[in-house]
PDB file of N, CA and C in Angstrom:
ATOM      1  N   UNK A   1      94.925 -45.805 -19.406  1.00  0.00           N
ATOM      2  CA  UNK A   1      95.409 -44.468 -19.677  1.00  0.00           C
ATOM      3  C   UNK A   1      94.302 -43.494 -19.275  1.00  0.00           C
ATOM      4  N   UNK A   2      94.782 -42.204 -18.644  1.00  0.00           N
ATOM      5  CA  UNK A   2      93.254 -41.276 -18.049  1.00  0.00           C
ATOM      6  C   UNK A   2      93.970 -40.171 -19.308  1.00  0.00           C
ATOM      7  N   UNK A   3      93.097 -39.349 -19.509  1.00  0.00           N
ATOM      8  CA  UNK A   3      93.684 -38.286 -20.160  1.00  0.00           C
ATOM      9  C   UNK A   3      94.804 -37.143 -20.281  1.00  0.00           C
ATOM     10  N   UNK A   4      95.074 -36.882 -18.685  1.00  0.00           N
ATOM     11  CA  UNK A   4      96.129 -36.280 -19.078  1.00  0.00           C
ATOM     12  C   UNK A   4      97.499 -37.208 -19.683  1.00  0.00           C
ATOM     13  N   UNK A   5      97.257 -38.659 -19.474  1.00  0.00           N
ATOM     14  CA  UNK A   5      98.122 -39.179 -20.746  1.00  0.00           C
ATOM     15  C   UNK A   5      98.032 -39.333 -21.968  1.00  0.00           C
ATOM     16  N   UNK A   6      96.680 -39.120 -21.828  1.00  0.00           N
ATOM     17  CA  UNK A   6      96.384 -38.532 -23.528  1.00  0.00           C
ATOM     18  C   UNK A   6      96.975 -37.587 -24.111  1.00  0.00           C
ATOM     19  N   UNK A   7      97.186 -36.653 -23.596  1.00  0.00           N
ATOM     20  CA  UNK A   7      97.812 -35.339 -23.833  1.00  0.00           C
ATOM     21  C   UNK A   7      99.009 -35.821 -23.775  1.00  0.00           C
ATOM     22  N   UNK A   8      99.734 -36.637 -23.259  1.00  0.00           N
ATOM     23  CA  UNK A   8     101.429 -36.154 -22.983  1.00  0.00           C
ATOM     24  C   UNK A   8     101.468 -37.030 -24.030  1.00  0.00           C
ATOM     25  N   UNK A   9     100.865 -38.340 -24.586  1.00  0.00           N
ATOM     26  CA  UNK A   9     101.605 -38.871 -25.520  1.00  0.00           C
ATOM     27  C   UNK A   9     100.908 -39.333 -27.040  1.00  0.00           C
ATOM     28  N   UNK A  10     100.052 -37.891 -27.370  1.00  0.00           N
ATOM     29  CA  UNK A  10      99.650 -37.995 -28.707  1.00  0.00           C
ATOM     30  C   UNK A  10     100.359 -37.302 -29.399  1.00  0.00           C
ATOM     31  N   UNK A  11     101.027 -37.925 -30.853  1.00  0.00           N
ATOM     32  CA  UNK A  11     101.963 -37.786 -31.449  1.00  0.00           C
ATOM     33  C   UNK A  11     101.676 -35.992 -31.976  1.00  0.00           C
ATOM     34  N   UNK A  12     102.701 -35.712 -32.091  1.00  0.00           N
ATOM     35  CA  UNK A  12     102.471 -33.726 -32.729  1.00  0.00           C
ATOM     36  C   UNK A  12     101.648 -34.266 -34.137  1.00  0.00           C
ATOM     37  N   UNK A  13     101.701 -35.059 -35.108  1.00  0.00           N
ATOM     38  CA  UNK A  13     101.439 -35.187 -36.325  1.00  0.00           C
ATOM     39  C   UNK A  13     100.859 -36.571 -36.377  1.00  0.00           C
ATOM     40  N   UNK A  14      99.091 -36.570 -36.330  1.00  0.00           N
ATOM     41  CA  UNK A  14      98.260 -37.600 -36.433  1.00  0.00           C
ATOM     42  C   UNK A  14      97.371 -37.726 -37.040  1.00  0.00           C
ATOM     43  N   UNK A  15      97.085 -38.530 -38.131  1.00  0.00           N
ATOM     44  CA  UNK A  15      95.939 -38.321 -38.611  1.00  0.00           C
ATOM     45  C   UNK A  15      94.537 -38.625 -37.635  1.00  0.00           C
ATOM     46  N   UNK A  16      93.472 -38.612 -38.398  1.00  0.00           N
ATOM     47  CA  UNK A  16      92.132 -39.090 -37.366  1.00  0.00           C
ATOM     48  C   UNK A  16      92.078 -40.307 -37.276  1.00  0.00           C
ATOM     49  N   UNK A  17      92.248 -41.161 -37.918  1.00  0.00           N
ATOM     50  CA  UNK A  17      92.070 -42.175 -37.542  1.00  0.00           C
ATOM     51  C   UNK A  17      93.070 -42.543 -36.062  1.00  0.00           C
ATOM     52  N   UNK A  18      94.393 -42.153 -36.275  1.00  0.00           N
ATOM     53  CA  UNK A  18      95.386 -42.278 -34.899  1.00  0.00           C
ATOM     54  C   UNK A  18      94.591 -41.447 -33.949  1.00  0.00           C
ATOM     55  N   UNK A  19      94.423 -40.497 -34.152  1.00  0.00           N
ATOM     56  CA  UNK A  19      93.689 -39.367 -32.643  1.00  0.00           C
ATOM     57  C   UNK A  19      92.353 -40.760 -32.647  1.00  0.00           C
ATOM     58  N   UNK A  20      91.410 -41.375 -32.832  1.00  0.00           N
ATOM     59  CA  UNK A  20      90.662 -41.708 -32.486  1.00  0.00           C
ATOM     60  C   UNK A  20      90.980 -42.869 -31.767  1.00  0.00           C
ATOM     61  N   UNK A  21      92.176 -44.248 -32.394  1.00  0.00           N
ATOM     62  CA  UNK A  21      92.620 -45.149 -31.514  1.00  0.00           C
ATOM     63  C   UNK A  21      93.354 -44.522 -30.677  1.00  0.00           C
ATOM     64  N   UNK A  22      93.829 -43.495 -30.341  1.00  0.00           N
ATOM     65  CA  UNK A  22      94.121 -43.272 -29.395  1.00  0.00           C
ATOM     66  C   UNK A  22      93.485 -42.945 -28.240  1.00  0.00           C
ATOM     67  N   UNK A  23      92.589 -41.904 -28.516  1.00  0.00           N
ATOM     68  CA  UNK A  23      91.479 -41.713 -27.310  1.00  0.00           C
ATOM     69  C   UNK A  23      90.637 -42.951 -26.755  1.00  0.00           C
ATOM     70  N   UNK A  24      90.543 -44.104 -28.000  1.00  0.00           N
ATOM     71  CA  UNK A  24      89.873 -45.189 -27.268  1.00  0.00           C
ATOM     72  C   UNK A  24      90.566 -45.600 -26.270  1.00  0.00           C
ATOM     73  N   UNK A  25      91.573 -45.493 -26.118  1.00  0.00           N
ATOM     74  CA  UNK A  25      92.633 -46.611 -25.119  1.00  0.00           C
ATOM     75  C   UNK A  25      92.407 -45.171 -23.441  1.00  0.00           C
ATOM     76  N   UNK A  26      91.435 -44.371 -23.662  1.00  0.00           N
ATOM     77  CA  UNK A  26      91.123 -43.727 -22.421  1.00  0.00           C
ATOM     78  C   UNK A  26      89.389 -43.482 -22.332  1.00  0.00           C
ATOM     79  N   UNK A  27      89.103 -43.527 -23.375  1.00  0.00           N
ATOM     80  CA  UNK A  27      87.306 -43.708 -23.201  1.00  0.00           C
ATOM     81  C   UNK A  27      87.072 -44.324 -23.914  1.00  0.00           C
ATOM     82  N   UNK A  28      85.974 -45.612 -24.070  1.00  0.00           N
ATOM     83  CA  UNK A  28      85.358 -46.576 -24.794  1.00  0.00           C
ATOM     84  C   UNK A  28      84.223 -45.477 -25.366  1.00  0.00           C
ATOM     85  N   UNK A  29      84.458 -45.269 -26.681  1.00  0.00           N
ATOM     86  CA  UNK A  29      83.527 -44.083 -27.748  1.00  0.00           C
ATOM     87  C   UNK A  29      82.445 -44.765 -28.003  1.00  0.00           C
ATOM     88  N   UNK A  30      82.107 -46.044 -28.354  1.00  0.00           N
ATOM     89  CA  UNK A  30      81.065 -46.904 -28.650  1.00  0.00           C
ATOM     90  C   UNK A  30      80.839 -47.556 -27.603  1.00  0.00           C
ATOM     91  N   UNK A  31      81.284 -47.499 -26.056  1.00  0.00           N
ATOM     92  CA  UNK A  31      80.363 -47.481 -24.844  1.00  0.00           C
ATOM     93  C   UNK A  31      78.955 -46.615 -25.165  1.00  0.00           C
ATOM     94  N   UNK A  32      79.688 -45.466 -24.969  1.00  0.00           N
ATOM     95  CA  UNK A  32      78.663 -44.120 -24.980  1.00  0.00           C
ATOM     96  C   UNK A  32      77.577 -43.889 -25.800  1.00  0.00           C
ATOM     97  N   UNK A  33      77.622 -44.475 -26.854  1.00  0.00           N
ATOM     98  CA  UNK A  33      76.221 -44.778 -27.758  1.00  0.00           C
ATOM     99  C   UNK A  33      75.340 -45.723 -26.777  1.00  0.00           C
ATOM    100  N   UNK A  34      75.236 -47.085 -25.730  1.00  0.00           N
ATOM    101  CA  UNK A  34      74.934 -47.319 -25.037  1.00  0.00           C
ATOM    102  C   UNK A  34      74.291 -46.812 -23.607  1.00  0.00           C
ATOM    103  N   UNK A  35      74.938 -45.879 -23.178  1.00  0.00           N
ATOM    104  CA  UNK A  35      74.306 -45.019 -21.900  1.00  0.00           C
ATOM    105  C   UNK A  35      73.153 -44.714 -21.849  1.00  0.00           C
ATOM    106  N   UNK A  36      72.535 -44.686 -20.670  1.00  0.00           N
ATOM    107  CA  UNK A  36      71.187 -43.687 -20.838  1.00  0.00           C
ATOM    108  C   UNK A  36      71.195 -42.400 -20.676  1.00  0.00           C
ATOM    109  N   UNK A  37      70.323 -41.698 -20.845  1.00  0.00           N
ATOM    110  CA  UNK A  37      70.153 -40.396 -21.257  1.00  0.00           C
ATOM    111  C   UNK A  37      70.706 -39.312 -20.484  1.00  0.00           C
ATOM    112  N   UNK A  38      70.885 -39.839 -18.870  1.00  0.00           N
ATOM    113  CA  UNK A  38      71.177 -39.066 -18.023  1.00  0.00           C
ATOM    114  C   UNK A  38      72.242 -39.327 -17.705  1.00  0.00           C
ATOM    115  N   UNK A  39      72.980 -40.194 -17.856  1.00  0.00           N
ATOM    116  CA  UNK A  39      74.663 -40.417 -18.553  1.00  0.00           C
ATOM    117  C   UNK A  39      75.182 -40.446 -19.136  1.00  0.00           C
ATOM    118  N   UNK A  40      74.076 -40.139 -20.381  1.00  0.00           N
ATOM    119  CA  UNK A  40      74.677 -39.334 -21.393  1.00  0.00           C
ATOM    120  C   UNK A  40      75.344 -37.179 -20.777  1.00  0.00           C
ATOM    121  N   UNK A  41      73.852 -36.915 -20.424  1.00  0.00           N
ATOM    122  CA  UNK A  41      73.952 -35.913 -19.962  1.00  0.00           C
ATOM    123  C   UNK A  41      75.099 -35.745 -18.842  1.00  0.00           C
ATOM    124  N   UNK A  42      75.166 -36.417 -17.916  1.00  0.00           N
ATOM    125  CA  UNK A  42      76.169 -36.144 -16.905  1.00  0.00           C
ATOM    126  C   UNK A  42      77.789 -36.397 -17.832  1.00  0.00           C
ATOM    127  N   UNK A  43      78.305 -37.736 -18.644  1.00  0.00           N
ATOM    128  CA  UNK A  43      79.134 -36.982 -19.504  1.00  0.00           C
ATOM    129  C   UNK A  43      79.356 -36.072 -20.188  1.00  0.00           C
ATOM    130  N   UNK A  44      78.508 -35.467 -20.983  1.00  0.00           N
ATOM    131  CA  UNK A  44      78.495 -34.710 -21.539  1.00  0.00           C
ATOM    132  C   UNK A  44      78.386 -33.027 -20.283  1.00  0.00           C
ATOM    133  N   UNK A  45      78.162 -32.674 -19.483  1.00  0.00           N
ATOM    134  CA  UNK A  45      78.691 -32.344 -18.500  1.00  0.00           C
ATOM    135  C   UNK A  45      79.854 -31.998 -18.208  1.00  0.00           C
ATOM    136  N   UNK A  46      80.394 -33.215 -18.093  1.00  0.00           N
ATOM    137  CA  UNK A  46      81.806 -33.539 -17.600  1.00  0.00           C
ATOM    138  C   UNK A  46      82.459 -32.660 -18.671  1.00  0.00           C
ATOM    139  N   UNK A  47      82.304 -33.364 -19.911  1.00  0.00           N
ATOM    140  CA  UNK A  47      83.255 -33.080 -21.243  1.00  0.00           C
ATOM    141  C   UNK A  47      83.208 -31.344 -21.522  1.00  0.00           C
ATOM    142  N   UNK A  48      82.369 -30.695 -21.353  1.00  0.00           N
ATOM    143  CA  UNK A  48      81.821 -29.056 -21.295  1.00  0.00           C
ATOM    144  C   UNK A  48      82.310 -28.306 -20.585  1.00  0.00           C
ATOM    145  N   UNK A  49      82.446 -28.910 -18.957  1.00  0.00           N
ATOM    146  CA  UNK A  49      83.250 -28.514 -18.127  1.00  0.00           C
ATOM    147  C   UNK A  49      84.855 -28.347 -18.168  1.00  0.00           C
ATOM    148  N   UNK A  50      85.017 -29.224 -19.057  1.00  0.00           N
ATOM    149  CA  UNK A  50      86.755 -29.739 -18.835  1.00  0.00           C
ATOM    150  C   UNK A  50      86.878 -28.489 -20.626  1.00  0.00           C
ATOM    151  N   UNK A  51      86.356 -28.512 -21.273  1.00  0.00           N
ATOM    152  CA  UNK A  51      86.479 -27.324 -22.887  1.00  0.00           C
ATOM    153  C   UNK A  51      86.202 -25.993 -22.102  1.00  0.00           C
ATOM    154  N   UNK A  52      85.619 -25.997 -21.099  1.00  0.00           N
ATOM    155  CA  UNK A  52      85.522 -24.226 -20.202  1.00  0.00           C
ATOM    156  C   UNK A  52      87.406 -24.411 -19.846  1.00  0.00           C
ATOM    157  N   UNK A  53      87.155 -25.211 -19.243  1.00  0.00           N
ATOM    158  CA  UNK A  53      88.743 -25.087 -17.923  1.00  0.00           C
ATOM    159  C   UNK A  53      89.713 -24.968 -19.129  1.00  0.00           C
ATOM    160  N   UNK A  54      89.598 -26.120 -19.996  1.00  0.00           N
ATOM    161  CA  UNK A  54      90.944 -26.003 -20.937  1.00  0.00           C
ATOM    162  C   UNK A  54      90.680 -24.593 -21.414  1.00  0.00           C
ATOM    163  N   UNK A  55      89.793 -23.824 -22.126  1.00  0.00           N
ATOM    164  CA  UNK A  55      89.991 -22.822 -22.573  1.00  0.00           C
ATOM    165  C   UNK A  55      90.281 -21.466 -22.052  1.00  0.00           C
ATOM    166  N   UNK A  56      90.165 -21.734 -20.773  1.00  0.00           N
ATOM    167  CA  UNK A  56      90.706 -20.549 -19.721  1.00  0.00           C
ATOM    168  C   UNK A  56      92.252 -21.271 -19.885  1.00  0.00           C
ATOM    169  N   UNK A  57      93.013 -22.492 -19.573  1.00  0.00           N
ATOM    170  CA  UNK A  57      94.231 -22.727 -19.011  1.00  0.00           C
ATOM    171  C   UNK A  57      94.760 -22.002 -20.815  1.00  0.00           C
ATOM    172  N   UNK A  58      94.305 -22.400 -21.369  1.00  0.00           N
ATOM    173  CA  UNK A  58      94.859 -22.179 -22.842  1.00  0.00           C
ATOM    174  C   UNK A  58      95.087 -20.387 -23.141  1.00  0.00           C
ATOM    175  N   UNK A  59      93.936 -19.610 -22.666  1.00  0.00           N
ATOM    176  CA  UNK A  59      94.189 -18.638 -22.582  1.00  0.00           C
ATOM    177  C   UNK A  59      94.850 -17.914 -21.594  1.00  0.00           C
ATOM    178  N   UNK A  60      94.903 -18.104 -20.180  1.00  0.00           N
ATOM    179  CA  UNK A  60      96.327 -17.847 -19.390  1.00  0.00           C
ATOM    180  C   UNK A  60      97.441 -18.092 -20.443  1.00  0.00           C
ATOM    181  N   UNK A  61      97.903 -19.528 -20.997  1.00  0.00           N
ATOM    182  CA  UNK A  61      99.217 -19.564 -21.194  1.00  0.00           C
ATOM    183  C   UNK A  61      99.514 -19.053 -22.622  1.00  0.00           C
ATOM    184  N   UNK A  62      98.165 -17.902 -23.116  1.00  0.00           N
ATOM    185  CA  UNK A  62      98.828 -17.268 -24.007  1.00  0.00           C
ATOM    186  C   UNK A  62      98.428 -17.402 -25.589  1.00  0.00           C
ATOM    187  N   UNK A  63      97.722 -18.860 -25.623  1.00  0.00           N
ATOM    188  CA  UNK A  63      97.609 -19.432 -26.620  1.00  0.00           C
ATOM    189  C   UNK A  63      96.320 -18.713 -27.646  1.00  0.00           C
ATOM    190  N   UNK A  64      96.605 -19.321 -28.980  1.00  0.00           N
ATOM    191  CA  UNK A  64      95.125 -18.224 -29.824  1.00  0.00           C
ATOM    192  C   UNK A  64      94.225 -18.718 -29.328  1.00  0.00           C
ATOM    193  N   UNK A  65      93.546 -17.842 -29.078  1.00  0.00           N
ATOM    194  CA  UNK A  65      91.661 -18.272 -28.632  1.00  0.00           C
ATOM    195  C   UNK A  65      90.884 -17.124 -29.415  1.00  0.00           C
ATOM    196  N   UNK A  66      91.365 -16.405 -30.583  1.00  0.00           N
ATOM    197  CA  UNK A  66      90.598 -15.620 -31.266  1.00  0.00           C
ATOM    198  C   UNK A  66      91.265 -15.309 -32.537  1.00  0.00           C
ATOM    199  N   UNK A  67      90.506 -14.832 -33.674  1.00  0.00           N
ATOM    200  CA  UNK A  67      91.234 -15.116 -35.023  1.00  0.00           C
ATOM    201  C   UNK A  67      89.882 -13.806 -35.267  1.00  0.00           C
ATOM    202  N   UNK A  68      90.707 -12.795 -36.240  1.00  0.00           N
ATOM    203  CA  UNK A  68      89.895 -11.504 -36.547  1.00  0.00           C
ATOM    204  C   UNK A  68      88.650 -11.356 -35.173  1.00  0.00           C
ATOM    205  N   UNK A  69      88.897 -10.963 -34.146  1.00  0.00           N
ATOM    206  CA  UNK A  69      87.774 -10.772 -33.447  1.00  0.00           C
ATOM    207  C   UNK A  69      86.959 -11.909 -32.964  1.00  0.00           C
ATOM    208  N   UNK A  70      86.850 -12.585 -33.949  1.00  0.00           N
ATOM    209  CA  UNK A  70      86.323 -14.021 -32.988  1.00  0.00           C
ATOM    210  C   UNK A  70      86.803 -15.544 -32.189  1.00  0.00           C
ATOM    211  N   UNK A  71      86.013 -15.765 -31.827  1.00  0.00           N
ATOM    212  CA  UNK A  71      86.422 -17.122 -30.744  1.00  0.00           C
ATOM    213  C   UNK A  71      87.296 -18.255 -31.789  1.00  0.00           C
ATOM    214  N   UNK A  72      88.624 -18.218 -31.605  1.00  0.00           N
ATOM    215  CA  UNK A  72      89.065 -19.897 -32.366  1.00  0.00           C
ATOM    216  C   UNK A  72      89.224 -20.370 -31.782  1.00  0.00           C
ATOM    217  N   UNK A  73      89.227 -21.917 -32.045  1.00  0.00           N
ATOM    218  CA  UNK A  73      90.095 -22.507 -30.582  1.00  0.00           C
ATOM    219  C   UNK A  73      90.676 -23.547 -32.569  1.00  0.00           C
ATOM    220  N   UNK A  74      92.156 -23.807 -32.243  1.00  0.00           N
ATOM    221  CA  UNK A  74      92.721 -24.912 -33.033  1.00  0.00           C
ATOM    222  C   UNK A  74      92.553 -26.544 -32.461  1.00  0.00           C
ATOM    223  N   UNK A  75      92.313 -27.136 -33.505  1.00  0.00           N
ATOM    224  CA  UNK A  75      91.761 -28.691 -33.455  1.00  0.00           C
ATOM    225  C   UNK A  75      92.006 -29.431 -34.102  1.00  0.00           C
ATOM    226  N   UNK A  76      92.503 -30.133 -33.990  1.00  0.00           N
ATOM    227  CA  UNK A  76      93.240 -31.824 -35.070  1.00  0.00           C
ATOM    228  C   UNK A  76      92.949 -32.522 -34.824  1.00  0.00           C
ATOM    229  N   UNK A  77      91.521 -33.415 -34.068  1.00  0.00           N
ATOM    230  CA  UNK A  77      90.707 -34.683 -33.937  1.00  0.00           C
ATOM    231  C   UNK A  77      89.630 -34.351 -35.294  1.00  0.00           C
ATOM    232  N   UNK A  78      88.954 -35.140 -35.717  1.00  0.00           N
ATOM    233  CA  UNK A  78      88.091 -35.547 -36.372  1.00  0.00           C
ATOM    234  C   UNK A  78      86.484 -34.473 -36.231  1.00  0.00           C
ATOM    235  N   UNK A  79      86.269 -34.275 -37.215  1.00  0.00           N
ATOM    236  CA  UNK A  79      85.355 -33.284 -37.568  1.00  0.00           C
ATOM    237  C   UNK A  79      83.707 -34.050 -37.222  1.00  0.00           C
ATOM    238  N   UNK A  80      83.156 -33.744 -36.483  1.00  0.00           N
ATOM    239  CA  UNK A  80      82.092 -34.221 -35.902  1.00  0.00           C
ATOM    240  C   UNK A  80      80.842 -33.431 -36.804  1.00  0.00           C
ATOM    241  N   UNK A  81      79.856 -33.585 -37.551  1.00  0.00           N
ATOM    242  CA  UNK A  81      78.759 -33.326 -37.707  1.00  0.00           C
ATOM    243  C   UNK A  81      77.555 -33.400 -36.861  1.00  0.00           C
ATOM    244  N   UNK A  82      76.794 -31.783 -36.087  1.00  0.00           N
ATOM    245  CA  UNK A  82      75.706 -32.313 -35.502  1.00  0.00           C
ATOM    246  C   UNK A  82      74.877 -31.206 -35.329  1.00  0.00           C
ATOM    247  N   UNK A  83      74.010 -31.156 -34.151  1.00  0.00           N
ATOM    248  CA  UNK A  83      73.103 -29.939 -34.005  1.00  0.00           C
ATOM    249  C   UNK A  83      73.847 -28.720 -34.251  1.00  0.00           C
ATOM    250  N   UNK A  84      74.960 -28.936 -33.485  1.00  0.00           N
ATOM    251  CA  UNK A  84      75.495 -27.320 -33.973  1.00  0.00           C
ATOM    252  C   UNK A  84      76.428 -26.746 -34.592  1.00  0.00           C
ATOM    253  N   UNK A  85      76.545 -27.961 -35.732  1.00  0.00           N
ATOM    254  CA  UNK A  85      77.775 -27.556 -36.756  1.00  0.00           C
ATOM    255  C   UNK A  85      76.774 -28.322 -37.646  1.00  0.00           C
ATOM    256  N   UNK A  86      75.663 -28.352 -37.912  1.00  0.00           N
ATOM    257  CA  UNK A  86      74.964 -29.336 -39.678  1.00  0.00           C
ATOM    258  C   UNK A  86      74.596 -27.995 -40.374  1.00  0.00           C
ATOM    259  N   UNK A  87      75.434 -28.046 -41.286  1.00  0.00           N
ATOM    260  CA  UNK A  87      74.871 -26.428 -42.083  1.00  0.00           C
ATOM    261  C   UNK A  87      74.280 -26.998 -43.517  1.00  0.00           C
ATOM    262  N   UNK A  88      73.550 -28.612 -43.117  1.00  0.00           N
ATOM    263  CA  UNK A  88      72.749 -28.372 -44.157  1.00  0.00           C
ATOM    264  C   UNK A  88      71.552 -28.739 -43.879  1.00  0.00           C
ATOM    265  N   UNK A  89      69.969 -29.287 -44.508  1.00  0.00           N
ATOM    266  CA  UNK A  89      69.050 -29.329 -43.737  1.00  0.00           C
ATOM    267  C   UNK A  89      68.795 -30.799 -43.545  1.00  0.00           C
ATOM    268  N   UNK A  90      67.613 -30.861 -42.488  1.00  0.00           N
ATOM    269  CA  UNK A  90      67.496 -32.373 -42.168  1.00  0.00           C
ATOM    270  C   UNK A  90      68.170 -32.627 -40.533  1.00  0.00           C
ATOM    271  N   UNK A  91      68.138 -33.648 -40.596  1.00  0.00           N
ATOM    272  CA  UNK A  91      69.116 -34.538 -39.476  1.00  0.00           C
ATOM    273  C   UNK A  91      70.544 -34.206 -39.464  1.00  0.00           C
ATOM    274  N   UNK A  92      71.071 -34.463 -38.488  1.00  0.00           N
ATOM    275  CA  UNK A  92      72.525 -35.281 -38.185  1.00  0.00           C
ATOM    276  C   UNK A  92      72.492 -35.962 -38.918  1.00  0.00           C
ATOM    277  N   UNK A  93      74.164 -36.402 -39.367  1.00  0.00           N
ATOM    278  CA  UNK A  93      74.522 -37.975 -40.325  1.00  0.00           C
ATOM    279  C   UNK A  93      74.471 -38.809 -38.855  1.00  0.00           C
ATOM    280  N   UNK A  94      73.964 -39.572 -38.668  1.00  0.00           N
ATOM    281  CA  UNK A  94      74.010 -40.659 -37.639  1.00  0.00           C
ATOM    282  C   UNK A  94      75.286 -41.593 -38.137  1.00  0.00           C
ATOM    283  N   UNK A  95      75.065 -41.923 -39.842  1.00  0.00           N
ATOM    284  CA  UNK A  95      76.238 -42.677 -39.456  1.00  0.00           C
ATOM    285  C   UNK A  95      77.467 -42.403 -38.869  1.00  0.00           C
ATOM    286  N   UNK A  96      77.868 -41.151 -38.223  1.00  0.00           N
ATOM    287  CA  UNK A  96      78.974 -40.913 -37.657  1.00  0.00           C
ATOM    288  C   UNK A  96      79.292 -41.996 -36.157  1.00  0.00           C
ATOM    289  N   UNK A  97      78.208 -41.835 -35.995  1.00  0.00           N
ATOM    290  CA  UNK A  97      78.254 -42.898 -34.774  1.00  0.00           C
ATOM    291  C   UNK A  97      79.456 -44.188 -34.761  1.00  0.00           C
ATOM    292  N   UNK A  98      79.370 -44.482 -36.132  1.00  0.00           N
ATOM    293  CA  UNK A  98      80.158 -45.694 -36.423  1.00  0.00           C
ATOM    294  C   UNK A  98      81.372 -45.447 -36.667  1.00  0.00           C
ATOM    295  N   UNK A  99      81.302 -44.442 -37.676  1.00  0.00           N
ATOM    296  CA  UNK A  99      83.133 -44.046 -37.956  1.00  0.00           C
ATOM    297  C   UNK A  99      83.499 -43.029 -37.363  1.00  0.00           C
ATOM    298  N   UNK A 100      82.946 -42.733 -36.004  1.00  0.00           N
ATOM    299  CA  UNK A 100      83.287 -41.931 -35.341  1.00  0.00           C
ATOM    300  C   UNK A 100      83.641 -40.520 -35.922  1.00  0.00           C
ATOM    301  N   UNK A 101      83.423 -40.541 -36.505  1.00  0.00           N
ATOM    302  CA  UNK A 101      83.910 -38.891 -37.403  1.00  0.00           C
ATOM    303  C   UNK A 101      85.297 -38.936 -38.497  1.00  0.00           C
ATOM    304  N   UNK A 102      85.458 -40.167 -38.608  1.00  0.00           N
ATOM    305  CA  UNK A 102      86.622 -40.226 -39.335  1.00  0.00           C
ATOM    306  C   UNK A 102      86.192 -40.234 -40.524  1.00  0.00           C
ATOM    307  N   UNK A 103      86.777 -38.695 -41.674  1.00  0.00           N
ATOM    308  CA  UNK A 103      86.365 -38.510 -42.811  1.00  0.00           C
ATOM    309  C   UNK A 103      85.294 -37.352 -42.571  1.00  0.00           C
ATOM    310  N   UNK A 104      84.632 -37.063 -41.387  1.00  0.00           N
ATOM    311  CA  UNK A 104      83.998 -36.118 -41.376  1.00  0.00           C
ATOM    312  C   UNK A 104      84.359 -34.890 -42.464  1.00  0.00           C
ATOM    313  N   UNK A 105      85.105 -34.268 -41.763  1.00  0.00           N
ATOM    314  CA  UNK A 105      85.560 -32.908 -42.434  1.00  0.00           C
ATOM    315  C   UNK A 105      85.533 -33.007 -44.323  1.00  0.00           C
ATOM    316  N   UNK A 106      86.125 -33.857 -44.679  1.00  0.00           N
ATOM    317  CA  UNK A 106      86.174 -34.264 -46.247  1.00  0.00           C
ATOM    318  C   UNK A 106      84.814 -34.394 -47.188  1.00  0.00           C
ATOM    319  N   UNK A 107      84.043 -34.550 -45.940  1.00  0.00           N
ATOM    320  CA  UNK A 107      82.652 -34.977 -46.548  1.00  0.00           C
ATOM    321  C   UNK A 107      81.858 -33.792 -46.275  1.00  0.00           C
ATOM    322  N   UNK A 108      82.019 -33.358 -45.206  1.00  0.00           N
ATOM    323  CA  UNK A 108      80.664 -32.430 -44.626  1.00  0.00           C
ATOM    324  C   UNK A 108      81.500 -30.696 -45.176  1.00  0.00           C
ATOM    325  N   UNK A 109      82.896 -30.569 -44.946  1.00  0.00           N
ATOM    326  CA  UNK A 109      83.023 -29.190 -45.014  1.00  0.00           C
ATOM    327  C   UNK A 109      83.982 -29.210 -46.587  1.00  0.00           C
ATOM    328  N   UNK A 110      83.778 -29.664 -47.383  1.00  0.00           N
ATOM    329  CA  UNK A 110      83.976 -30.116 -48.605  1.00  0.00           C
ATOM    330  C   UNK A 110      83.933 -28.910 -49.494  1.00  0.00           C
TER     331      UNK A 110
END
């Protein structure tokens, strides 16, 4: 599966755990803990590039991309904790690595 079949056939109503087996069956998520640094970087690249494009196609076709004045974008995958969402002090939870973010949100924005 490449992604735009991701898109055509993730259910309207999923929890995280489903959004996450699902995306596995188009990227191996615990590959990517494996990579080196500069494939990390060049995915991560990739993935930055493709959240620019979607958020222009999203805003052509109309969709919210702002809520009182600022930037929203709406999201129903799994709540990721890290450099630029840890609003508390210290580290990243690393263990996310493992449960991929499932339960994030419950725990971290609690």
């Amino acid at each position: 599966m490449n992604l735009i079949d991701f898109a055509k056939t993730l259910p309207a109503q999923v929890d995280e755990q489903a959004f996450i087996d699902h995306l596995q069956k188009t990227v191996d998520l615990n590959a990517i803990k494996d990579l080196a640094a500069g494939e990390v970087d060049n995915l991560f690249d990739a993935a930055q590039y493709l959240v620019d494009f979607l958020l222009l196609v999203r805003e052509r076709n109309g969709q919210k991309v702002e809520h009182k004045g600022a930037p929203y974008v709406e999201y129903k995958g799994p709540y990721i904790q890290n450099v630029l969402t840890n609003q508390g002090e210290g580290p990243s939870d690393f263990d996310q690595l493992e449960t991929l973010g499932v339960g994030g949100a419950d725990k971290y924005l609690a």
